[in-house]
PDB file of N, CA and C in Angstrom:
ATOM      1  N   UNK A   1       0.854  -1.173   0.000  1.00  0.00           N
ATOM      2  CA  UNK A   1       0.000   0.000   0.000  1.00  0.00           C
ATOM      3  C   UNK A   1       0.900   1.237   0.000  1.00  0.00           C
ATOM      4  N   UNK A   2       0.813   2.241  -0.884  1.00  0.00           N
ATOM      5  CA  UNK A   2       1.199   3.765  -0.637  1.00  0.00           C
ATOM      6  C   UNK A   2       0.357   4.635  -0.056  1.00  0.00           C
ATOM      7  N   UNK A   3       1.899   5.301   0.607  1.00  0.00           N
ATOM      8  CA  UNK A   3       0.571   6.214   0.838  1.00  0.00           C
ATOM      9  C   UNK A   3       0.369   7.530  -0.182  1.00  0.00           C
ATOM     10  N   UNK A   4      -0.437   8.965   0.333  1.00  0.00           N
ATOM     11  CA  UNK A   4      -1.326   9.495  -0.594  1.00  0.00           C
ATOM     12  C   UNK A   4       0.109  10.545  -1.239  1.00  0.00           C
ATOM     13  N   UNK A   5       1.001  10.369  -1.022  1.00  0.00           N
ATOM     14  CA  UNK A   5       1.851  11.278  -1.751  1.00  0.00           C
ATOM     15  C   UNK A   5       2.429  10.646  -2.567  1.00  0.00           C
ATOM     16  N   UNK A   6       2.723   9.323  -2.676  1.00  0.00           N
ATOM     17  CA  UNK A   6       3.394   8.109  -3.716  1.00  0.00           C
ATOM     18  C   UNK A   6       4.838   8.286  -2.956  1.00  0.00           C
ATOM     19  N   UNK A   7       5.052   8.783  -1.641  1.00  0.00           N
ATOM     20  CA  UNK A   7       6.408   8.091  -1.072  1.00  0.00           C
ATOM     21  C   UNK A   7       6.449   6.755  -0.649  1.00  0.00           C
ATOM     22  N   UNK A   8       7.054   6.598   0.359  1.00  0.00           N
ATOM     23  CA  UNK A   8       7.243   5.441   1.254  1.00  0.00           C
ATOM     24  C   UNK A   8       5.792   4.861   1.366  1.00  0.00           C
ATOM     25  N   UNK A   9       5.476   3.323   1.596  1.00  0.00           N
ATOM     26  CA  UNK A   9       4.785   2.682   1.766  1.00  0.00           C
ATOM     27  C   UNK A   9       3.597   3.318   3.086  1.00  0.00           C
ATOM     28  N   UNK A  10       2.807   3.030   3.022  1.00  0.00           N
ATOM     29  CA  UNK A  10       2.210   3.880   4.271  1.00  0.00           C
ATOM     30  C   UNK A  10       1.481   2.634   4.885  1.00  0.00           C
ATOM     31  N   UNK A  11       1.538   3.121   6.234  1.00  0.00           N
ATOM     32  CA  UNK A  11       2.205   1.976   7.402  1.00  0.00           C
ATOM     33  C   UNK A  11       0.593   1.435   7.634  1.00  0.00           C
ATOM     34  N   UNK A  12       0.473   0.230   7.803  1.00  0.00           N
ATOM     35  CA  UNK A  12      -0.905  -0.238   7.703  1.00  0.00           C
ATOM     36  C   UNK A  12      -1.170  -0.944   9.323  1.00  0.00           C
ATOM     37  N   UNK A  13      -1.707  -0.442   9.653  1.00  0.00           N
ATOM     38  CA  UNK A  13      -2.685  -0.756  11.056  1.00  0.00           C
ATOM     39  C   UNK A  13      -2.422  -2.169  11.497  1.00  0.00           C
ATOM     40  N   UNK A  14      -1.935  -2.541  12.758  1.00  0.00           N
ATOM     41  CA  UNK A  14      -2.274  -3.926  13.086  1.00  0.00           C
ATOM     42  C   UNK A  14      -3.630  -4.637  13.526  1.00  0.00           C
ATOM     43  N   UNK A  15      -4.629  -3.212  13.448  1.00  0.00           N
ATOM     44  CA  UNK A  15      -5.904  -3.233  13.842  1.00  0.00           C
ATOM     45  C   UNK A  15      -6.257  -4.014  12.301  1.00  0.00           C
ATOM     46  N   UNK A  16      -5.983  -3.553  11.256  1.00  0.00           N
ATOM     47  CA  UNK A  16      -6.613  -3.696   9.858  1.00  0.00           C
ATOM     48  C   UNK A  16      -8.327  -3.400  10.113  1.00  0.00           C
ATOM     49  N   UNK A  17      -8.433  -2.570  10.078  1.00  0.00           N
ATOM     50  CA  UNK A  17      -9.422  -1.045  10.291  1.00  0.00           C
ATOM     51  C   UNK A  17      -9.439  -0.597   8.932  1.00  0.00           C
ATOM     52  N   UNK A  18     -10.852  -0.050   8.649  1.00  0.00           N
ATOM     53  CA  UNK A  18     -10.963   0.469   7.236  1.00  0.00           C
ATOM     54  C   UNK A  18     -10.574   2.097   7.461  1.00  0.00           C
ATOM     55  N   UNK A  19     -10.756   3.059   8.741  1.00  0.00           N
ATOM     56  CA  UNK A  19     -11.152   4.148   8.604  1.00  0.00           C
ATOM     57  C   UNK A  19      -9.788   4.260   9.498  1.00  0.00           C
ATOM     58  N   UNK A  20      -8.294   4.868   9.065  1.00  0.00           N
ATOM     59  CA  UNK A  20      -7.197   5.107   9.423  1.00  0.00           C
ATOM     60  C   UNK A  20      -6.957   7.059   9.423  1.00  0.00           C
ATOM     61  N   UNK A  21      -6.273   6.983  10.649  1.00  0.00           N
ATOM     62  CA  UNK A  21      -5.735   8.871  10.779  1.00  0.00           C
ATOM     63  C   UNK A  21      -4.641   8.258   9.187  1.00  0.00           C
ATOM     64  N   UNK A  22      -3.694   9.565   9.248  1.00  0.00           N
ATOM     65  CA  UNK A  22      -2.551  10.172   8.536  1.00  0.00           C
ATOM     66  C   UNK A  22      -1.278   9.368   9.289  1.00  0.00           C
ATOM     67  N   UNK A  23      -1.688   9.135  10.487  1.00  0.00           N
ATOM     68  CA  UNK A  23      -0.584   8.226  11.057  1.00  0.00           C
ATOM     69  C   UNK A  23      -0.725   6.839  11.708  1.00  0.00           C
ATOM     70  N   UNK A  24      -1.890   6.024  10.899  1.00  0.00           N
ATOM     71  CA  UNK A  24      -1.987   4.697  10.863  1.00  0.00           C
ATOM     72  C   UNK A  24      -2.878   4.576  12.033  1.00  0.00           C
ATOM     73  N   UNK A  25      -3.163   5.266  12.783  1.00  0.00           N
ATOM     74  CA  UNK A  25      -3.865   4.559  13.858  1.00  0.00           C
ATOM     75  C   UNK A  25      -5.398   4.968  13.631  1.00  0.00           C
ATOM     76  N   UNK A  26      -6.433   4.289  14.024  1.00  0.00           N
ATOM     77  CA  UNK A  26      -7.782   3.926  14.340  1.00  0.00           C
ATOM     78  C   UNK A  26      -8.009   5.604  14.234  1.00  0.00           C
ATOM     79  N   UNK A  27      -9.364   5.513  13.606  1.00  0.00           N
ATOM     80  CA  UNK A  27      -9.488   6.773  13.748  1.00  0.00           C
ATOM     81  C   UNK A  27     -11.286   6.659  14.473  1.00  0.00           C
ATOM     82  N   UNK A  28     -11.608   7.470  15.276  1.00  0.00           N
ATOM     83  CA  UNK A  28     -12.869   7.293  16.346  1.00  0.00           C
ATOM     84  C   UNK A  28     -13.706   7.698  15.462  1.00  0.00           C
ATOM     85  N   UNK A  29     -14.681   7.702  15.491  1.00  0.00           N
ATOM     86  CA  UNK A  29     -16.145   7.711  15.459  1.00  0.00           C
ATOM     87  C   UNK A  29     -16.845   9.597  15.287  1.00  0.00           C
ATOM     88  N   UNK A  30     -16.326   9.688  16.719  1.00  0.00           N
ATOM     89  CA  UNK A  30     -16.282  11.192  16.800  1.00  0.00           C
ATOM     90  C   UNK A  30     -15.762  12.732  15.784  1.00  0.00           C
ATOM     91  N   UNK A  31     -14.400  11.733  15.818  1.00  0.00           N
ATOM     92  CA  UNK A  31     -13.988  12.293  14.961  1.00  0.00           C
ATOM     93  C   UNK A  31     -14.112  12.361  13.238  1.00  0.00           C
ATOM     94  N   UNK A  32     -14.282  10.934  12.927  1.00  0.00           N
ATOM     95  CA  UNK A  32     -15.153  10.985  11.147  1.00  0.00           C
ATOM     96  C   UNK A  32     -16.211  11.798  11.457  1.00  0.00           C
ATOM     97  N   UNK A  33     -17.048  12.056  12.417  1.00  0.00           N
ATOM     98  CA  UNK A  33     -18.377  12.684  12.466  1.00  0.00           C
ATOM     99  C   UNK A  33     -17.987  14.185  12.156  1.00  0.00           C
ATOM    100  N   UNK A  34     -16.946  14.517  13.646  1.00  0.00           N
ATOM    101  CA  UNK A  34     -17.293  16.322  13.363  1.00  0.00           C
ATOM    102  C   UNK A  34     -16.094  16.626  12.313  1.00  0.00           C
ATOM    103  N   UNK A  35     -14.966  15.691  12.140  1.00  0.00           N
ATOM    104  CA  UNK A  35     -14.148  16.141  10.976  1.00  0.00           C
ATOM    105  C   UNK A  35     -14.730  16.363   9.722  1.00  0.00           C
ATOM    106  N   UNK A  36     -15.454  15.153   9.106  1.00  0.00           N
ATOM    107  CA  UNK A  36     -15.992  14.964   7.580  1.00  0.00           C
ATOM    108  C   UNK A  36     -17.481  15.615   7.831  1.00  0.00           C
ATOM    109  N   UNK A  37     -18.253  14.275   8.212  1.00  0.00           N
ATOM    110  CA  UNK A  37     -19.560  14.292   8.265  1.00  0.00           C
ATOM    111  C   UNK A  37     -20.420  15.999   8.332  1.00  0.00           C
ATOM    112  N   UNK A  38     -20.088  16.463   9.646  1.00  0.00           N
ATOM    113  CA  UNK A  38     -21.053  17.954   9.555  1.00  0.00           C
ATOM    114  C   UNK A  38     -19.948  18.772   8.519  1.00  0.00           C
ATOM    115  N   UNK A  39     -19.037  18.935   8.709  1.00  0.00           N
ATOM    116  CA  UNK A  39     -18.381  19.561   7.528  1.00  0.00           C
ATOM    117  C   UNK A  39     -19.122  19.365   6.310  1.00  0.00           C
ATOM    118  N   UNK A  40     -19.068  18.536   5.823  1.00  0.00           N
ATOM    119  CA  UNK A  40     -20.133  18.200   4.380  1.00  0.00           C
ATOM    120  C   UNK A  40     -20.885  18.620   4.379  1.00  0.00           C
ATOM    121  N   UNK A  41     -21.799  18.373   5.694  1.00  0.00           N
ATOM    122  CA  UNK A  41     -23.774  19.090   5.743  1.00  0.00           C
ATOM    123  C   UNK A  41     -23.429  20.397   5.356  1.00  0.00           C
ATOM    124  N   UNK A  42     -22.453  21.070   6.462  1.00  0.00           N
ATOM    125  CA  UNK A  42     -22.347  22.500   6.771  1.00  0.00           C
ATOM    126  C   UNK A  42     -22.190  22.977   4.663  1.00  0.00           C
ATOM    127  N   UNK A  43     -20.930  22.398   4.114  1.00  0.00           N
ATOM    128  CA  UNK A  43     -20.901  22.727   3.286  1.00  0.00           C
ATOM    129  C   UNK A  43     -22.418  22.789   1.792  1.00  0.00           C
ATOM    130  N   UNK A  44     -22.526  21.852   2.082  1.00  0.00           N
ATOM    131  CA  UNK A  44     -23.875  21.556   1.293  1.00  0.00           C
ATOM    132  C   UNK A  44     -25.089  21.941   1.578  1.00  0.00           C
ATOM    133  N   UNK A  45     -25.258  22.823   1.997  1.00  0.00           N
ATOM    134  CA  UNK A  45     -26.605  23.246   2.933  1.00  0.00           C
ATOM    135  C   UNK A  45     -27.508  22.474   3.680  1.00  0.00           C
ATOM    136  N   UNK A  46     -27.265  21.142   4.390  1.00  0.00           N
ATOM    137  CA  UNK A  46     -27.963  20.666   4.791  1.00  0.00           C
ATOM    138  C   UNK A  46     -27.856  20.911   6.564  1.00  0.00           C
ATOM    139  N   UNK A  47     -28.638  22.025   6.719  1.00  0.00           N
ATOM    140  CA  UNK A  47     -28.371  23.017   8.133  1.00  0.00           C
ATOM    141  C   UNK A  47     -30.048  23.181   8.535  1.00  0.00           C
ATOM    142  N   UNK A  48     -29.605  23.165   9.954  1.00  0.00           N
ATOM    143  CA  UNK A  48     -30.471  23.858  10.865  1.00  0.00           C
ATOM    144  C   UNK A  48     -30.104  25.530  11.315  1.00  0.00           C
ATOM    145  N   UNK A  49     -31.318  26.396  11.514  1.00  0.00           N
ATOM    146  CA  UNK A  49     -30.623  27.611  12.570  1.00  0.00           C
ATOM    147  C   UNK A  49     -30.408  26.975  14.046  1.00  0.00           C
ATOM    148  N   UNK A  50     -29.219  27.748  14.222  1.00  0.00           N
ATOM    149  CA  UNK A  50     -29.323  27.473  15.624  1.00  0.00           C
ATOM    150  C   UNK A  50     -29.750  28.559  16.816  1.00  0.00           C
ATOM    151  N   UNK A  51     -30.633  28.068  17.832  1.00  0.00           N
ATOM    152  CA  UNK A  51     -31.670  28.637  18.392  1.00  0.00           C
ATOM    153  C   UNK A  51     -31.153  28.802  19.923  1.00  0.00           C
ATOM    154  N   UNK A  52     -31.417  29.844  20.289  1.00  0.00           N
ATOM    155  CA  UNK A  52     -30.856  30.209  21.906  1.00  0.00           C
ATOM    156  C   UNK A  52     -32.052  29.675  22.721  1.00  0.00           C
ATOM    157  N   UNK A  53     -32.180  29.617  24.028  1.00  0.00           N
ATOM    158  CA  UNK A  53     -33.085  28.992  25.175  1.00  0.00           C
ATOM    159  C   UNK A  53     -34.304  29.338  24.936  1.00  0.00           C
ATOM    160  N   UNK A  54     -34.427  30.817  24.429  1.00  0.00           N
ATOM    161  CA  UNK A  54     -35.824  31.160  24.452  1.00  0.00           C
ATOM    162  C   UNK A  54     -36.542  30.863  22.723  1.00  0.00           C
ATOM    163  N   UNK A  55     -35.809  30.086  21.941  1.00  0.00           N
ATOM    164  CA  UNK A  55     -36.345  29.591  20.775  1.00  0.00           C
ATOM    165  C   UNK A  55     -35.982  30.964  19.836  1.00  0.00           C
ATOM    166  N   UNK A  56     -35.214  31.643  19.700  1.00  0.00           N
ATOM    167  CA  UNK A  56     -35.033  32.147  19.064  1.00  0.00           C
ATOM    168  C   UNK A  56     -33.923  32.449  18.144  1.00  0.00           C
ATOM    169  N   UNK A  57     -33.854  32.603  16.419  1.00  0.00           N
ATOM    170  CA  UNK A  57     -32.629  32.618  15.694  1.00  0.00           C
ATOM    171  C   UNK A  57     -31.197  33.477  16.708  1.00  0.00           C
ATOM    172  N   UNK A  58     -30.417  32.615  16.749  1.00  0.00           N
ATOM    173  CA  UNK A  58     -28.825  33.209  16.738  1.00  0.00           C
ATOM    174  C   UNK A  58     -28.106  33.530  15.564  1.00  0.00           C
ATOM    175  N   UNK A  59     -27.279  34.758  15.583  1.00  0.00           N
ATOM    176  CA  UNK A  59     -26.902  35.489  14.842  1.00  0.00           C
ATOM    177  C   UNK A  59     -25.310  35.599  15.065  1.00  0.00           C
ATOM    178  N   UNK A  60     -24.532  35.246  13.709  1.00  0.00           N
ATOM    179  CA  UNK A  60     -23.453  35.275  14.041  1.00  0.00           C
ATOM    180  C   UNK A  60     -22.535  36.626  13.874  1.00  0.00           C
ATOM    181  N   UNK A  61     -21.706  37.050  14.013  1.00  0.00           N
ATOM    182  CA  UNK A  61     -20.467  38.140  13.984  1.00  0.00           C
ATOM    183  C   UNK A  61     -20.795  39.071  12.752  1.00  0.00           C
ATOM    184  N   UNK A  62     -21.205  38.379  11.854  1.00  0.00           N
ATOM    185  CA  UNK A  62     -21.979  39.120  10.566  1.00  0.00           C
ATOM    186  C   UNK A  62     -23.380  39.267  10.382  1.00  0.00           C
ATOM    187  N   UNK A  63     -23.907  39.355  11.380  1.00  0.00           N
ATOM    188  CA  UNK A  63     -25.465  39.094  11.330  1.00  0.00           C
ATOM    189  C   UNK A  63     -26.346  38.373  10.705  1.00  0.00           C
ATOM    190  N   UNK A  64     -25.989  37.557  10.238  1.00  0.00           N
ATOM    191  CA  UNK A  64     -26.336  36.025   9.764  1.00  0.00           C
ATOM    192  C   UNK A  64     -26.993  34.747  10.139  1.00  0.00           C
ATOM    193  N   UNK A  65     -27.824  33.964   9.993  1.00  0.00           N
ATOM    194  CA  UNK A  65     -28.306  33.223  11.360  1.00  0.00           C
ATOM    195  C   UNK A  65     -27.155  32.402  11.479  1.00  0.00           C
ATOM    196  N   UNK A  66     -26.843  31.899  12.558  1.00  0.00           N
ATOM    197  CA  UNK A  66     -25.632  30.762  13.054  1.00  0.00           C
ATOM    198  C   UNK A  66     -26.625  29.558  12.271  1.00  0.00           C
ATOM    199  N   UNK A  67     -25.654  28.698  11.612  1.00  0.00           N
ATOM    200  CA  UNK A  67     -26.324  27.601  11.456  1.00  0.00           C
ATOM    201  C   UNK A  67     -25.756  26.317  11.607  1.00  0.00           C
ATOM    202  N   UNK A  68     -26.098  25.126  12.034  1.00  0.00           N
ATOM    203  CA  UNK A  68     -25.463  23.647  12.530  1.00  0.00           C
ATOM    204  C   UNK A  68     -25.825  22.409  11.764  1.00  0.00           C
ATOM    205  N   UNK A  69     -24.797  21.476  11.424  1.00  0.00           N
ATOM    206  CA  UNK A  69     -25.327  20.400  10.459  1.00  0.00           C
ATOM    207  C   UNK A  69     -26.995  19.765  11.325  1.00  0.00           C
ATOM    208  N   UNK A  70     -27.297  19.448  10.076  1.00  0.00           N
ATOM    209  CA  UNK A  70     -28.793  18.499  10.601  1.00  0.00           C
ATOM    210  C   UNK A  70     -29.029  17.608  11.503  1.00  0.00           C
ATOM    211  N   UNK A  71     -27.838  16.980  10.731  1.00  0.00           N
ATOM    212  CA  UNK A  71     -27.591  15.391  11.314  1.00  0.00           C
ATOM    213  C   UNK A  71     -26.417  15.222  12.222  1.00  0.00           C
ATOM    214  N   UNK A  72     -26.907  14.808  13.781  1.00  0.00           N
ATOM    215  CA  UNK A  72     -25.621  14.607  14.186  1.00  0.00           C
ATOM    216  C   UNK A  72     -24.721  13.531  14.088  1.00  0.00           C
ATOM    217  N   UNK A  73     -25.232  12.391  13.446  1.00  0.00           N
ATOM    218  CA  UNK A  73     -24.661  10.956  13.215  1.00  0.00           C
ATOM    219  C   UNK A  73     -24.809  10.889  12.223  1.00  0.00           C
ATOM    220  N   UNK A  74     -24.256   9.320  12.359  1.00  0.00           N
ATOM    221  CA  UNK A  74     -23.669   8.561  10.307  1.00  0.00           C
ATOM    222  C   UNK A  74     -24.768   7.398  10.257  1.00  0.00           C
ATOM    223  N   UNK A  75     -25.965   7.510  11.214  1.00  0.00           N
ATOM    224  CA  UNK A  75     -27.312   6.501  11.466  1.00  0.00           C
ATOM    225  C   UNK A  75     -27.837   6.704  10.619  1.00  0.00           C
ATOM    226  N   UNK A  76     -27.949   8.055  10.154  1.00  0.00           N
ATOM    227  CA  UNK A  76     -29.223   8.873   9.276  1.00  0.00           C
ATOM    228  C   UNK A  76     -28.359   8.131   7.517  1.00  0.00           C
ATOM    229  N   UNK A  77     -27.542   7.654   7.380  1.00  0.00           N
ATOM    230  CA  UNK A  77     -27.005   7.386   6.315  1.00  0.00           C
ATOM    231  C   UNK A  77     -27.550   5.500   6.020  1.00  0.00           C
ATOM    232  N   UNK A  78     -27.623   4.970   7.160  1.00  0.00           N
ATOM    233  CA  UNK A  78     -28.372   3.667   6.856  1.00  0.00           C
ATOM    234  C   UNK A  78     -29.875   3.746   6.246  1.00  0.00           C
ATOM    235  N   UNK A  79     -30.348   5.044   7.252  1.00  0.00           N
ATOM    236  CA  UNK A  79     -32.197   5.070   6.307  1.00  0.00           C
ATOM    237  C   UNK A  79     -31.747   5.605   5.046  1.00  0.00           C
ATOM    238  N   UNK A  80     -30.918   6.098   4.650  1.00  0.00           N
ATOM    239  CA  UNK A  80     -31.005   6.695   3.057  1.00  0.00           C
ATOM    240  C   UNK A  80     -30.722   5.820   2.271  1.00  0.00           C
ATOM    241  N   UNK A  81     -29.645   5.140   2.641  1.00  0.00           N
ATOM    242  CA  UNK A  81     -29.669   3.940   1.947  1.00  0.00           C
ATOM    243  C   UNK A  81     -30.596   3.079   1.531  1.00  0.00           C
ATOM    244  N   UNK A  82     -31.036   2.837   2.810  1.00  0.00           N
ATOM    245  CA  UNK A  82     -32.291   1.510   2.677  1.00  0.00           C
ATOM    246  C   UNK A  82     -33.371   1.897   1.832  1.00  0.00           C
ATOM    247  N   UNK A  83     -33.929   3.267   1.766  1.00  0.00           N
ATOM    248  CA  UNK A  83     -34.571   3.876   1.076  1.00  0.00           C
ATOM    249  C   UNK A  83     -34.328   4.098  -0.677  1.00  0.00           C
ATOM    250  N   UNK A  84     -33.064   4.129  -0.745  1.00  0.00           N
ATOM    251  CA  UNK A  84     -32.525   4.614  -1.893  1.00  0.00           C
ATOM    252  C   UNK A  84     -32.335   2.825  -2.755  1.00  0.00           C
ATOM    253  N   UNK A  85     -32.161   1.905  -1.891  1.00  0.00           N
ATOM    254  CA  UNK A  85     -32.435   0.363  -2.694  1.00  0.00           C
ATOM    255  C   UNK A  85     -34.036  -0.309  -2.490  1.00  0.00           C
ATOM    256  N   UNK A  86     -34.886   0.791  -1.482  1.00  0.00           N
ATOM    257  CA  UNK A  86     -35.913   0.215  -1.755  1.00  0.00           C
ATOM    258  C   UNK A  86     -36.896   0.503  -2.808  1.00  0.00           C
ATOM    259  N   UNK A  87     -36.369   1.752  -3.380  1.00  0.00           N
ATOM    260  CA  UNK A  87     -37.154   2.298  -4.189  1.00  0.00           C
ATOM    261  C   UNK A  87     -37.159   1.414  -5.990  1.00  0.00           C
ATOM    262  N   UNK A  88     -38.586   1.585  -6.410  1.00  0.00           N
ATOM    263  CA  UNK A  88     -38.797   1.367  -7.774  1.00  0.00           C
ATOM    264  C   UNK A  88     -37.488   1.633  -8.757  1.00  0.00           C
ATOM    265  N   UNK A  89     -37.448   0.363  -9.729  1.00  0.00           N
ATOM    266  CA  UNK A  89     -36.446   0.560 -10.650  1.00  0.00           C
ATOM    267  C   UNK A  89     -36.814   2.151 -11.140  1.00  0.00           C
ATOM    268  N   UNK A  90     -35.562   2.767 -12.160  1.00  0.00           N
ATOM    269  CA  UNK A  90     -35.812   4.007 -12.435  1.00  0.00           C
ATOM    270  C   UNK A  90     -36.418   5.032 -12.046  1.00  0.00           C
ATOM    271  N   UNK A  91     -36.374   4.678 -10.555  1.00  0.00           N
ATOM    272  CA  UNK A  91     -37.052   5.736  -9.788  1.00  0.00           C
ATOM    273  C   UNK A  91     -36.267   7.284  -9.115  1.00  0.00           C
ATOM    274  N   UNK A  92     -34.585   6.455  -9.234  1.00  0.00           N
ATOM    275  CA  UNK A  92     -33.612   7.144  -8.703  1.00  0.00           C
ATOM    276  C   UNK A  92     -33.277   7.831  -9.922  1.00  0.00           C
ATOM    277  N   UNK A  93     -32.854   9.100  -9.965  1.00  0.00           N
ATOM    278  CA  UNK A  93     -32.447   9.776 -10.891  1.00  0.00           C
ATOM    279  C   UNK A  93     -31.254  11.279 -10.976  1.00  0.00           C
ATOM    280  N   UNK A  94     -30.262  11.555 -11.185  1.00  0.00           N
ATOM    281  CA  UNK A  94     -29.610  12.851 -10.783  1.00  0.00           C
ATOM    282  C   UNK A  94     -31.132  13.482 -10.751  1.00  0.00           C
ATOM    283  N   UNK A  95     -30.538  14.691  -9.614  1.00  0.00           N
ATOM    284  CA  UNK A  95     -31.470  15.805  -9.151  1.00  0.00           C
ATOM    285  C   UNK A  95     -33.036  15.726  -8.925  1.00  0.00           C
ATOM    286  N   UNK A  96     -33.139  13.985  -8.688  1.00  0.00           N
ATOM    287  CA  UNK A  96     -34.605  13.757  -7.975  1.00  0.00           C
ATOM    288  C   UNK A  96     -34.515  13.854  -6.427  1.00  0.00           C
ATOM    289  N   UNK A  97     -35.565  14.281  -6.166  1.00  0.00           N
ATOM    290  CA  UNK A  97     -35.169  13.891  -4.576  1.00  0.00           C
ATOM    291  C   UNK A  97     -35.986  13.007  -4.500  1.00  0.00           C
ATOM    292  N   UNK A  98     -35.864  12.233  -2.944  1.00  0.00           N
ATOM    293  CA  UNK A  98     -36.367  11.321  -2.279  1.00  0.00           C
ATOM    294  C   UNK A  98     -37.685  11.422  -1.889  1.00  0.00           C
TER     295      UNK A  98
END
């Protein structure tokens, strides 16, 4: 295996783990979540506002609403799935939604 620069071999887990850091070891749960996962939402618009105690929009440094990924887990990715193979042949299509 190389690793992602095409140097030296890149050092493979004695765990043999699918989801590895930059330096071979296990990478948590937590961290695929708030590293990748809301990063993506955040990027892709898939956001909530986020709301102070008394239910009301928060506003960030630019007066903007603050906003937070949807989803806080990688759970919500099993129903899409299951959904997305349960559906009718040719039912799935670029830019259909669900």
């Amino acid at each position: 295996m190389r690793s992602r620069n095409g140097g030296s071999p890149a050092r493979k887990s004695r765990l043999d783990l699918v989801f590895l850091t930059e330096r071979g070891t296990s990478e948590t749960h937590q961290n695929i979540v708030q590293r990748h996962w809301h990063k993506l939402q955040l990027a892709r618009g898939v956001v909530v506002p986020v709301l102070d105690k008394a239910g009301k929009p928060v506003v960030d440094k630019k007066g903007k609403p603050a906003l937070a990924p949807k989803y806080s887990g990688l759970h919500n990715l099993r129903h899409f799935f299951a959904s997305l193979v349960h559906r009718p042949a040719g039912s799935w299509r670029s830019g259909a939604r669900p």
